[in-house]
N, C-alpha and C. Protein backbone atom coordinates (compact mmCIF):
# COMPACT_ATOMS: atom_id res chain seq x y z
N UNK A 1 2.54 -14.42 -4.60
CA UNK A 1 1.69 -14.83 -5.70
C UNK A 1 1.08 -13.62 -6.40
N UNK A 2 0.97 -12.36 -5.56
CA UNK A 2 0.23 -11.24 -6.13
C UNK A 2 1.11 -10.80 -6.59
N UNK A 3 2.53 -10.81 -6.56
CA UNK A 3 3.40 -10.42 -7.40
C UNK A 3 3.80 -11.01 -8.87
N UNK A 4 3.59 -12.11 -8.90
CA UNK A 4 3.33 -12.92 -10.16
C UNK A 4 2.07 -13.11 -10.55
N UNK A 5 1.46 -12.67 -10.39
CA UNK A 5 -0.22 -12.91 -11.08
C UNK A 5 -0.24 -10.87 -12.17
N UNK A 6 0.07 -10.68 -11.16
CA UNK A 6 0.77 -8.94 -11.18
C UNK A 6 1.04 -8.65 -12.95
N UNK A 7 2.68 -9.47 -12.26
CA UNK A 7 3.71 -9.39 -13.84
C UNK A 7 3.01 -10.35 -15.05
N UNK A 8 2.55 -11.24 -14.81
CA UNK A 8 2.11 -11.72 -15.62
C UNK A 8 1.15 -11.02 -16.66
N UNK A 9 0.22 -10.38 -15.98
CA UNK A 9 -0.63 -9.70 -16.36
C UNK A 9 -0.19 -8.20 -17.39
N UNK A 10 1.08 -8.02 -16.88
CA UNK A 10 1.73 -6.96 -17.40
C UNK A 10 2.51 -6.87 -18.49
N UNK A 11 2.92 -8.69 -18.67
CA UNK A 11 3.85 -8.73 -19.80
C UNK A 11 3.12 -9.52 -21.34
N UNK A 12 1.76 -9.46 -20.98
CA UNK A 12 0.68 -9.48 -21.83
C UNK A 12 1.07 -8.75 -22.53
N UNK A 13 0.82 -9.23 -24.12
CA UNK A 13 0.68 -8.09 -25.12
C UNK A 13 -1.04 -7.36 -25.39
N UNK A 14 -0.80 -6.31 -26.13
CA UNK A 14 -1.60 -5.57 -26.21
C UNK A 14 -2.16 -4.41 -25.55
N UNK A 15 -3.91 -4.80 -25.58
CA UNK A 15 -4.54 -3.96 -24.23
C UNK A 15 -4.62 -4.11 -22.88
N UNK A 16 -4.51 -5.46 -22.58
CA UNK A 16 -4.16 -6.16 -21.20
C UNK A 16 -3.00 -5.38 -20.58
N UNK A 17 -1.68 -5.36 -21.29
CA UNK A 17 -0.79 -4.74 -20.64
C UNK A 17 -1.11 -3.19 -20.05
N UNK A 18 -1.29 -2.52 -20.77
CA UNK A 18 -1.96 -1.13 -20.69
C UNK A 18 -3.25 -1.50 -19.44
N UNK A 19 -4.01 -1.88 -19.49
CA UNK A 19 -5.13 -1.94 -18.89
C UNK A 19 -4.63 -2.29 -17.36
N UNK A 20 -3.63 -3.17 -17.05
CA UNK A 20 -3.06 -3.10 -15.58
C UNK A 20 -1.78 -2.68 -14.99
N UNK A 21 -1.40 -1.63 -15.91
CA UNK A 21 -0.23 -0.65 -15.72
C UNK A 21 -1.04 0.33 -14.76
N UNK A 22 -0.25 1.02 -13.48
CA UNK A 22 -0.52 1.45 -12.64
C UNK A 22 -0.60 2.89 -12.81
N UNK A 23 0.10 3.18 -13.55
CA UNK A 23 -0.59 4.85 -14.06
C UNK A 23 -1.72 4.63 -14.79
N UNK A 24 -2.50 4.20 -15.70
CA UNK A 24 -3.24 3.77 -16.28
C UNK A 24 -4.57 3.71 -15.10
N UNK A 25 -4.24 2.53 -14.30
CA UNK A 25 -5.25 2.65 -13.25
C UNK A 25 -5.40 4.40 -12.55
N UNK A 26 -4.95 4.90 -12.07
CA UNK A 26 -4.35 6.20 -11.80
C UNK A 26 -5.03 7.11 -11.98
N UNK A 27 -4.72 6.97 -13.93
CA UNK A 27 -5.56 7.67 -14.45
C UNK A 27 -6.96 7.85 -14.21
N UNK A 28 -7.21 6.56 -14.79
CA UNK A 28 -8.65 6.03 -14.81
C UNK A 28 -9.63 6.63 -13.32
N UNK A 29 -8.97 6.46 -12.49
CA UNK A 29 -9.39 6.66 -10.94
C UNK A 29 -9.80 7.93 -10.67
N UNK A 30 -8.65 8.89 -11.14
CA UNK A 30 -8.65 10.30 -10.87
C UNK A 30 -9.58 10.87 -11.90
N UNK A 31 -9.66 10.30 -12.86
CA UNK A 31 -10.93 11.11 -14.17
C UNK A 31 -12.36 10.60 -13.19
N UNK A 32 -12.68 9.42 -12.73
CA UNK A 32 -13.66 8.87 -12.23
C UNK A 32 -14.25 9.91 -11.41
N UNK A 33 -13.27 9.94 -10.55
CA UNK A 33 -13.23 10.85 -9.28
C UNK A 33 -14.14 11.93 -9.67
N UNK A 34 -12.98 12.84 -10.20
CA UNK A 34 -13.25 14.28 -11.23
C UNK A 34 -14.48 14.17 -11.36
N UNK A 35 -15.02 13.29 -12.30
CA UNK A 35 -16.11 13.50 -13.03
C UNK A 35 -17.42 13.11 -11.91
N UNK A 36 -17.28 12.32 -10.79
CA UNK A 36 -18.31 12.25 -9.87
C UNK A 36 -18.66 13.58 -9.26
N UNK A 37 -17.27 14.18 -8.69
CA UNK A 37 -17.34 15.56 -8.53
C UNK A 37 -18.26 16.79 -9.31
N UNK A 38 -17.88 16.40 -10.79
CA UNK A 38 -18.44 17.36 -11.16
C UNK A 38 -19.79 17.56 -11.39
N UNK A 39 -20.15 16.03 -11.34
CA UNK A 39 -21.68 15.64 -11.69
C UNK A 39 -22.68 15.88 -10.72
N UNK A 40 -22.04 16.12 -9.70
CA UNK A 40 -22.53 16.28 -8.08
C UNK A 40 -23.90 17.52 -8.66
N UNK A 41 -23.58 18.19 -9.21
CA UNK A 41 -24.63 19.21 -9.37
C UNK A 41 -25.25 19.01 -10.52
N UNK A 42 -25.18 17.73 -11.55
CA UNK A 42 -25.70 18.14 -12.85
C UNK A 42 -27.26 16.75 -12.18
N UNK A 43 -26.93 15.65 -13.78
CA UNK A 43 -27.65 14.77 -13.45
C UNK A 43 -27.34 13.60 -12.71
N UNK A 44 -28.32 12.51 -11.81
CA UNK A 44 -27.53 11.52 -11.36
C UNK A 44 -27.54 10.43 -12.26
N UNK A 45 -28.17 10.52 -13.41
CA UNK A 45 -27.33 9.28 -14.47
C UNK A 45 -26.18 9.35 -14.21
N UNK A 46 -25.86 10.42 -14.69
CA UNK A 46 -24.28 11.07 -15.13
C UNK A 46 -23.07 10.29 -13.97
N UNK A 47 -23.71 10.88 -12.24
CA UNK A 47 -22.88 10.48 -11.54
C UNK A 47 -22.81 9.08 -11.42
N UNK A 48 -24.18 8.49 -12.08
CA UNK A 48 -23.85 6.96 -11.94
C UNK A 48 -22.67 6.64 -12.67
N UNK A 49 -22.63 6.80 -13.86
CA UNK A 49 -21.88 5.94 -14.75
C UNK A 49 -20.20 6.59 -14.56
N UNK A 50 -20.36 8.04 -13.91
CA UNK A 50 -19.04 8.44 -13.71
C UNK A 50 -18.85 7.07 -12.28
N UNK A 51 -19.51 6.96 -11.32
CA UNK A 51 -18.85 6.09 -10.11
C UNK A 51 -18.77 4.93 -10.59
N UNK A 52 -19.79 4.36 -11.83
CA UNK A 52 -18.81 3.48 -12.38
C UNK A 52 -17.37 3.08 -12.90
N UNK A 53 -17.05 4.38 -13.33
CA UNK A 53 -15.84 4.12 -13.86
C UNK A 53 -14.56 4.22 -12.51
N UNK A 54 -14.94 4.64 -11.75
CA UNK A 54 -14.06 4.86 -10.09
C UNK A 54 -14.15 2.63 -9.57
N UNK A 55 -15.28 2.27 -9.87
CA UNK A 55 -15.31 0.64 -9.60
C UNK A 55 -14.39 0.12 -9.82
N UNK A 56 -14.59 0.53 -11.60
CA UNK A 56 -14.36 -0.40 -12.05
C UNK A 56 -12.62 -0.35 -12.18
N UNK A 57 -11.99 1.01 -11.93
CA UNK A 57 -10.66 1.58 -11.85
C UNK A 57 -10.07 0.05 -10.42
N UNK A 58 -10.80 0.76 -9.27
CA UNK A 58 -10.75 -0.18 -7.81
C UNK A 58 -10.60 -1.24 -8.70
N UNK A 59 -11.69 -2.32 -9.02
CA UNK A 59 -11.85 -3.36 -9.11
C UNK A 59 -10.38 -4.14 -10.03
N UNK A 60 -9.85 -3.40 -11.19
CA UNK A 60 -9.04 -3.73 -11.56
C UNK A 60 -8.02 -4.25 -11.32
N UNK A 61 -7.43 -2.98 -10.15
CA UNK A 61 -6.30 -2.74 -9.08
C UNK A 61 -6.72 -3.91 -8.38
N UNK A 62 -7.48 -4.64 -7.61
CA UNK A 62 -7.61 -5.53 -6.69
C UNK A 62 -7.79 -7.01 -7.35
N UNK A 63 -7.66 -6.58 -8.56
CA UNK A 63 -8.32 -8.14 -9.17
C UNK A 63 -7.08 -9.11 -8.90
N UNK A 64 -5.47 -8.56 -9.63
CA UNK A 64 -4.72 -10.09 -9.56
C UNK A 64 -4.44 -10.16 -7.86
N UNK A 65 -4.63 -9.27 -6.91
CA UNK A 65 -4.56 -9.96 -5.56
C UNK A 65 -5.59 -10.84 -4.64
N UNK A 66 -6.87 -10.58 -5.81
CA UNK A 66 -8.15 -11.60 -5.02
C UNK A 66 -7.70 -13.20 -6.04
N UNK A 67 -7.30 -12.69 -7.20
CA UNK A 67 -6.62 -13.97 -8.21
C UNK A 67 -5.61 -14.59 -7.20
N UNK A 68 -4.78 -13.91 -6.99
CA UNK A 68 -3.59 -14.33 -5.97
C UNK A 68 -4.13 -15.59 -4.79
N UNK A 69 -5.34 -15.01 -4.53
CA UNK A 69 -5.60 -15.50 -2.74
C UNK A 69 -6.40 -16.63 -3.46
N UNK A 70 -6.68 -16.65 -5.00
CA UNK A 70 -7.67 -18.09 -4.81
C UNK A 70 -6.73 -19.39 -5.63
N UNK A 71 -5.74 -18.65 -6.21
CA UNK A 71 -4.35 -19.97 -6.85
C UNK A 71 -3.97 -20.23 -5.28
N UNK A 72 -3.69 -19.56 -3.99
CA UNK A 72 -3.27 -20.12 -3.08
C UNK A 72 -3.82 -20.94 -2.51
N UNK A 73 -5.38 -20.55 -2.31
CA UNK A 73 -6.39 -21.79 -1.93
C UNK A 73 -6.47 -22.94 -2.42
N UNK A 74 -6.08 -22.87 -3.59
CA UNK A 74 -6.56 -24.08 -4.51
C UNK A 74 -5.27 -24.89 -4.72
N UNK A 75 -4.22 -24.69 -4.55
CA UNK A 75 -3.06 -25.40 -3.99
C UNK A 75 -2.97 -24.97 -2.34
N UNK A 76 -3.50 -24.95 -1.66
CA UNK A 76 -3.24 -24.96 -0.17
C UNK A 76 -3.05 -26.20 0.05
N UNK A 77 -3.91 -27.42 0.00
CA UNK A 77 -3.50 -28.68 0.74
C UNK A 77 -2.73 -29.58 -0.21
N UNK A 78 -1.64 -28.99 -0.98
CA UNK A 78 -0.60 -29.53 -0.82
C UNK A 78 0.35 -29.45 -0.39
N UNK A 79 0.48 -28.44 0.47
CA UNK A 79 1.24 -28.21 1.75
C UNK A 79 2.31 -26.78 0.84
N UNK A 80 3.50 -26.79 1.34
CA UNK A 80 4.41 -25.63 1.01
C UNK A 80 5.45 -26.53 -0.04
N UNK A 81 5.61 -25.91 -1.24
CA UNK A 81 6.04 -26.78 -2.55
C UNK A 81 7.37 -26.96 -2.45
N UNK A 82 8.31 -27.25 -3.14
CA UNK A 82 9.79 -27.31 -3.47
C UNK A 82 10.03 -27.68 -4.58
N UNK A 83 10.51 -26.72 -5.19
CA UNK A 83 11.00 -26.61 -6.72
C UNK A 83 12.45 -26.68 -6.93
N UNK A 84 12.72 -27.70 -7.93
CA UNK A 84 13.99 -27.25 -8.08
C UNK A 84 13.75 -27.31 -9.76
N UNK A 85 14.81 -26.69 -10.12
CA UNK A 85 14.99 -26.75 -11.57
C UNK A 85 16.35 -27.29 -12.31
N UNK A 86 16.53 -28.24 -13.24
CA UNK A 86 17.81 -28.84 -14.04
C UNK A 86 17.16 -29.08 -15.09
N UNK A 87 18.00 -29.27 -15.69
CA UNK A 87 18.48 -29.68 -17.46
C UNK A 87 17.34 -30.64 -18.18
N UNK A 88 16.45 -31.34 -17.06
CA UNK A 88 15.60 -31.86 -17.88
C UNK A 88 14.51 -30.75 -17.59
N UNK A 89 14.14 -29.92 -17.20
CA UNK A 89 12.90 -29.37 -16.83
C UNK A 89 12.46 -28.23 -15.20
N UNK A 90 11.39 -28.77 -15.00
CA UNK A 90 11.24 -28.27 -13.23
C UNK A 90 10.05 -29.27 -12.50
N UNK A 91 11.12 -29.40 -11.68
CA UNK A 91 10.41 -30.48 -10.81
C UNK A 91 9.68 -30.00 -9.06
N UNK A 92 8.22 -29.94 -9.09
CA UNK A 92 7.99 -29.42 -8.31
C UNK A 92 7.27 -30.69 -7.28
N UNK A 93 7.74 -30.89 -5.81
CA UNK A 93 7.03 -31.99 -5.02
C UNK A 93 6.54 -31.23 -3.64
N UNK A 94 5.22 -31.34 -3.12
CA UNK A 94 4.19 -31.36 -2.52
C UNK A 94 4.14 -32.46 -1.69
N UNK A 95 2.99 -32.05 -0.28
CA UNK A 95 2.88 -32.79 0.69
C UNK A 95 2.37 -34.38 0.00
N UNK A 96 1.81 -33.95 -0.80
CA UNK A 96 0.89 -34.92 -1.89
C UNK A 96 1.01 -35.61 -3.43
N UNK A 97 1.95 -34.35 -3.92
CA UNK A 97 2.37 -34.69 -5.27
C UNK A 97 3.95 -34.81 -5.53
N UNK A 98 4.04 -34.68 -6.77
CA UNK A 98 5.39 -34.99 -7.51
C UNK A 98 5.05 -34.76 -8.60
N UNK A 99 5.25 -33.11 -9.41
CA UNK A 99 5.16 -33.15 -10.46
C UNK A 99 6.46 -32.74 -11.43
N UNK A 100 6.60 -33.46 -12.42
CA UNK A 100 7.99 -32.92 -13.44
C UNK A 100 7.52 -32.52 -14.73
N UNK A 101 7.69 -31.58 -15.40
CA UNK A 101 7.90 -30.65 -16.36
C UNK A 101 8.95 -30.75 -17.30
N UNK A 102 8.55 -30.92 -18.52
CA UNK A 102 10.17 -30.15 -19.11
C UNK A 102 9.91 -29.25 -20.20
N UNK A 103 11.08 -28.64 -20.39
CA UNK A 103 11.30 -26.94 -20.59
C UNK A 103 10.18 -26.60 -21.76
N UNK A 104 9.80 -27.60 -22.30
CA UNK A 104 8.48 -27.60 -23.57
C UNK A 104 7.34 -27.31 -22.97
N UNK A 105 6.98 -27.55 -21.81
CA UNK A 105 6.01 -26.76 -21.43
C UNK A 105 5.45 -25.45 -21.06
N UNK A 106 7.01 -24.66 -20.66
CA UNK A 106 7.49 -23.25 -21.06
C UNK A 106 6.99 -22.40 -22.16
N UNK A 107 6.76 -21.48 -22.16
CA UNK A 107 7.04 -20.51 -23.04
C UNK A 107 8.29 -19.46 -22.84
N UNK A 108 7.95 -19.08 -21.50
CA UNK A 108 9.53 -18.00 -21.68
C UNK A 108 8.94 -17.68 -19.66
N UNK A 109 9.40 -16.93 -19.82
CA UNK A 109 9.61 -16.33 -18.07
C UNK A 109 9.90 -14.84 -17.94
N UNK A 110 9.37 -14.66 -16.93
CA UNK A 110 9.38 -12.74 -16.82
C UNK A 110 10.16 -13.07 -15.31
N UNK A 111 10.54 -11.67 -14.91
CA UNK A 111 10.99 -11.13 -13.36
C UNK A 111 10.47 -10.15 -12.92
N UNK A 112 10.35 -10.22 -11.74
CA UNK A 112 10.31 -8.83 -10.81
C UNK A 112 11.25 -9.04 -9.83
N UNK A 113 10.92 -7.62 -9.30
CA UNK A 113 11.82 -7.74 -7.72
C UNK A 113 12.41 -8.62 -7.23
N UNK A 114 11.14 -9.39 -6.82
CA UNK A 114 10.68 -10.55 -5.78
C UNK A 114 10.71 -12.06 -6.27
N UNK A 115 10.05 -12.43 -7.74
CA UNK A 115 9.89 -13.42 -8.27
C UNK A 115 10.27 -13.47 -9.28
N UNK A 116 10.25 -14.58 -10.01
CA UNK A 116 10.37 -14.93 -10.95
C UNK A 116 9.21 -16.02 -12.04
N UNK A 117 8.24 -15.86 -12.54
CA UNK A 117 7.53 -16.33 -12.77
C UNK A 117 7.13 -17.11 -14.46
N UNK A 118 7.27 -18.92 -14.61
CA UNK A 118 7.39 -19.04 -15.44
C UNK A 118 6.16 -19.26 -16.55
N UNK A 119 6.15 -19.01 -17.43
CA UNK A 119 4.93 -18.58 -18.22
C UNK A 119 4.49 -19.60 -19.97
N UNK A 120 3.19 -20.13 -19.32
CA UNK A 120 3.11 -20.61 -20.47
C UNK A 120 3.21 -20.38 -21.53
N UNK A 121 2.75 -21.75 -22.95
CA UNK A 121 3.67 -21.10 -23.73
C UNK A 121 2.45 -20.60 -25.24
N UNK A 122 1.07 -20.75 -24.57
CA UNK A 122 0.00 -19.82 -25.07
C UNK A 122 -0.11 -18.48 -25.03
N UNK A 123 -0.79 -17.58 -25.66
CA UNK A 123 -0.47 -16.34 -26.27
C UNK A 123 -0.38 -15.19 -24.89
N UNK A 124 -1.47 -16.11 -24.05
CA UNK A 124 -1.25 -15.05 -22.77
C UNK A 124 -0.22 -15.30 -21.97
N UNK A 125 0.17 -16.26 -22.24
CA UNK A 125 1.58 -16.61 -21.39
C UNK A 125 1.11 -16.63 -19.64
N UNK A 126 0.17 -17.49 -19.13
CA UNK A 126 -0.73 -17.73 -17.85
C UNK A 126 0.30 -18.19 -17.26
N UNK A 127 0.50 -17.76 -16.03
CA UNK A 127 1.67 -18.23 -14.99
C UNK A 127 1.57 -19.95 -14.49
N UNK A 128 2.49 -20.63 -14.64
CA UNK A 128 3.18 -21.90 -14.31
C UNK A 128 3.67 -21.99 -12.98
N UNK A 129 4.11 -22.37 -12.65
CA UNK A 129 5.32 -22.02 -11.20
C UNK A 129 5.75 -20.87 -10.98
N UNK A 130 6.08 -20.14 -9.70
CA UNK A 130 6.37 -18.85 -9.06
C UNK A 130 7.60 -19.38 -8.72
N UNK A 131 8.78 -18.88 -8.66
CA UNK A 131 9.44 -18.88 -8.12
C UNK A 131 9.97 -17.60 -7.43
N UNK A 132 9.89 -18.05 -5.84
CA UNK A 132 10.11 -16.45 -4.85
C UNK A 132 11.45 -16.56 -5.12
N UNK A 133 12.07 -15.52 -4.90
CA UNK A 133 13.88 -15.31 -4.64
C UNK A 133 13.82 -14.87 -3.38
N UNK A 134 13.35 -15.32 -3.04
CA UNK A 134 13.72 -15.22 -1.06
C UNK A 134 14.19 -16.61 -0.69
N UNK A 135 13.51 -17.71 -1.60
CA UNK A 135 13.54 -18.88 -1.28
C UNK A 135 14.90 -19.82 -1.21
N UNK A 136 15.92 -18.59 -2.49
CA UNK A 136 17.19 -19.55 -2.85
C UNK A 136 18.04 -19.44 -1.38
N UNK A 137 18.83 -20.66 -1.14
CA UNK A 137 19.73 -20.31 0.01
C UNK A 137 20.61 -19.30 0.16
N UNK A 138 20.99 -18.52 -1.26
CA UNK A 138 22.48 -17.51 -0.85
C UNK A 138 22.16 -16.99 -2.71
N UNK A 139 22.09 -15.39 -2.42
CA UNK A 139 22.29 -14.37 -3.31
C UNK A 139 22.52 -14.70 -4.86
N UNK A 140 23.81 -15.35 -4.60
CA UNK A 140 24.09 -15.39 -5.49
C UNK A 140 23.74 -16.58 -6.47
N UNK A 141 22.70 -17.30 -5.97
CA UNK A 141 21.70 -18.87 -6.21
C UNK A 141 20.74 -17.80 -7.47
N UNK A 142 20.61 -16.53 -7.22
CA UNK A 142 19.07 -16.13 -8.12
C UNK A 142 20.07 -16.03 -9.54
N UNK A 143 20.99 -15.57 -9.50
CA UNK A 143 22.37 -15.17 -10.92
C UNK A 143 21.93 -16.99 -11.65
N UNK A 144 22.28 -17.84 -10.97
CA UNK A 144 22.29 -19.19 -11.05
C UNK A 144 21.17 -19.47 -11.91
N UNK A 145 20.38 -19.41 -10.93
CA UNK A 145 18.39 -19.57 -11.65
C UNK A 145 18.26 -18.47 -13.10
N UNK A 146 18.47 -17.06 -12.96
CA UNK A 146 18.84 -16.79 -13.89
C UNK A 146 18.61 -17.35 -15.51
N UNK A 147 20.18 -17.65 -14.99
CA UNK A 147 21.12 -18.19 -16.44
C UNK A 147 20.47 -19.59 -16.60
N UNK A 148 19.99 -20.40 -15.90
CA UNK A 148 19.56 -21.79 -16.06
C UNK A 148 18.26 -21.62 -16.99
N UNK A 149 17.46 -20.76 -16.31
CA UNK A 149 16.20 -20.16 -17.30
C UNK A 149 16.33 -19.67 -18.53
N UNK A 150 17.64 -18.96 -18.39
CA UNK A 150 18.31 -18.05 -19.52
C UNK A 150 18.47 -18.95 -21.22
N UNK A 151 19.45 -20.22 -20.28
CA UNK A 151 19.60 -21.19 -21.44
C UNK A 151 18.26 -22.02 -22.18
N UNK A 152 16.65 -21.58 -20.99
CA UNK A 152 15.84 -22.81 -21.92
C UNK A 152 14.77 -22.11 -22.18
N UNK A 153 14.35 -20.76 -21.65
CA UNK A 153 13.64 -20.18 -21.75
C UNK A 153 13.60 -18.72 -22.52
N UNK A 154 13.19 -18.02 -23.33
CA UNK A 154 13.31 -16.46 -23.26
C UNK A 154 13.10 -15.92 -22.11
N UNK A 155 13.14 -14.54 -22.35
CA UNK A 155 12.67 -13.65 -20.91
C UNK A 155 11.83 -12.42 -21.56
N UNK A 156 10.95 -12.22 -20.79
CA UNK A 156 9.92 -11.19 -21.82
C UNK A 156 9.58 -10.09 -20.50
């Protein structure tokens, strides 16, 4: 989920994208740093607002994995999902539910590594369903998912 909360966040347009690009954080961290350092001898306003910016660097970096841990909570008791996806949509059923989708509720879909994550179809494009690729039975199932996405979705 921290891998799709991640990309999502990344395939944002604008300043969002920039703002959780990992050199970016990096940056941000190491100037923080620097500048606590240097302040060490001047004033401690100074070092305040420099260790602010070291926080708020941290805080960034940790945000879509504390995001991560509370979309899991909040679908926890519907037990472990199963998604499949066809021609009308994506149909996802739970210990509890049964929900179906179709491709209009989409906006488009990003990848990583690991997942595949489909994305609404508002400007931030807020993650929908995760789909892990660990999950398909055989390799060559993700080529499959893919192209199925391929035909109803963009890819951004």
């Amino acid at each position: 989920m921290t891998d799709a909360v991640r990309l999502v966040l990344r395939k944002r347009g604008g300043s969002t994208r920039l703002l959780y690009h990992p050199a970016f954080l990096g940056c941000g961290l190491s100037a923080g740093v620097a500048l606590v350092v240097g302040a060490l001898n001047g004033d401690m306003a100074d070092v305040a607002w420099d260790a602010g910016l070291v926080v708020w660097a941290v805080a960034v970096f940790l945000s879509p994995g504390i995001a991560a841990r509370r979309l899991i909570e909040a679908d926890g008791h519907q037990g472990l999902p199963r998604i499949t996806l066809g021609r009308e949509g994506v149909r996802t059923v739970g210990e509890h539910s049964d929900l179906r989708m179709g491709w209009a509720t989409f906006g488009s879909y990003a990848e990583s590594d690991r997942v595949l994550a489909l994305r609404g179809p508002d400007r931030a494009g807020n993650c929908a369903p995760v789909l892990v690729k660990q999950g398909v039975r055989q390799a060559s199932d993700v080529d499959r998912l893919r192209a199925l996405l391929d035909r109803h979705l963009p890819r951004v």
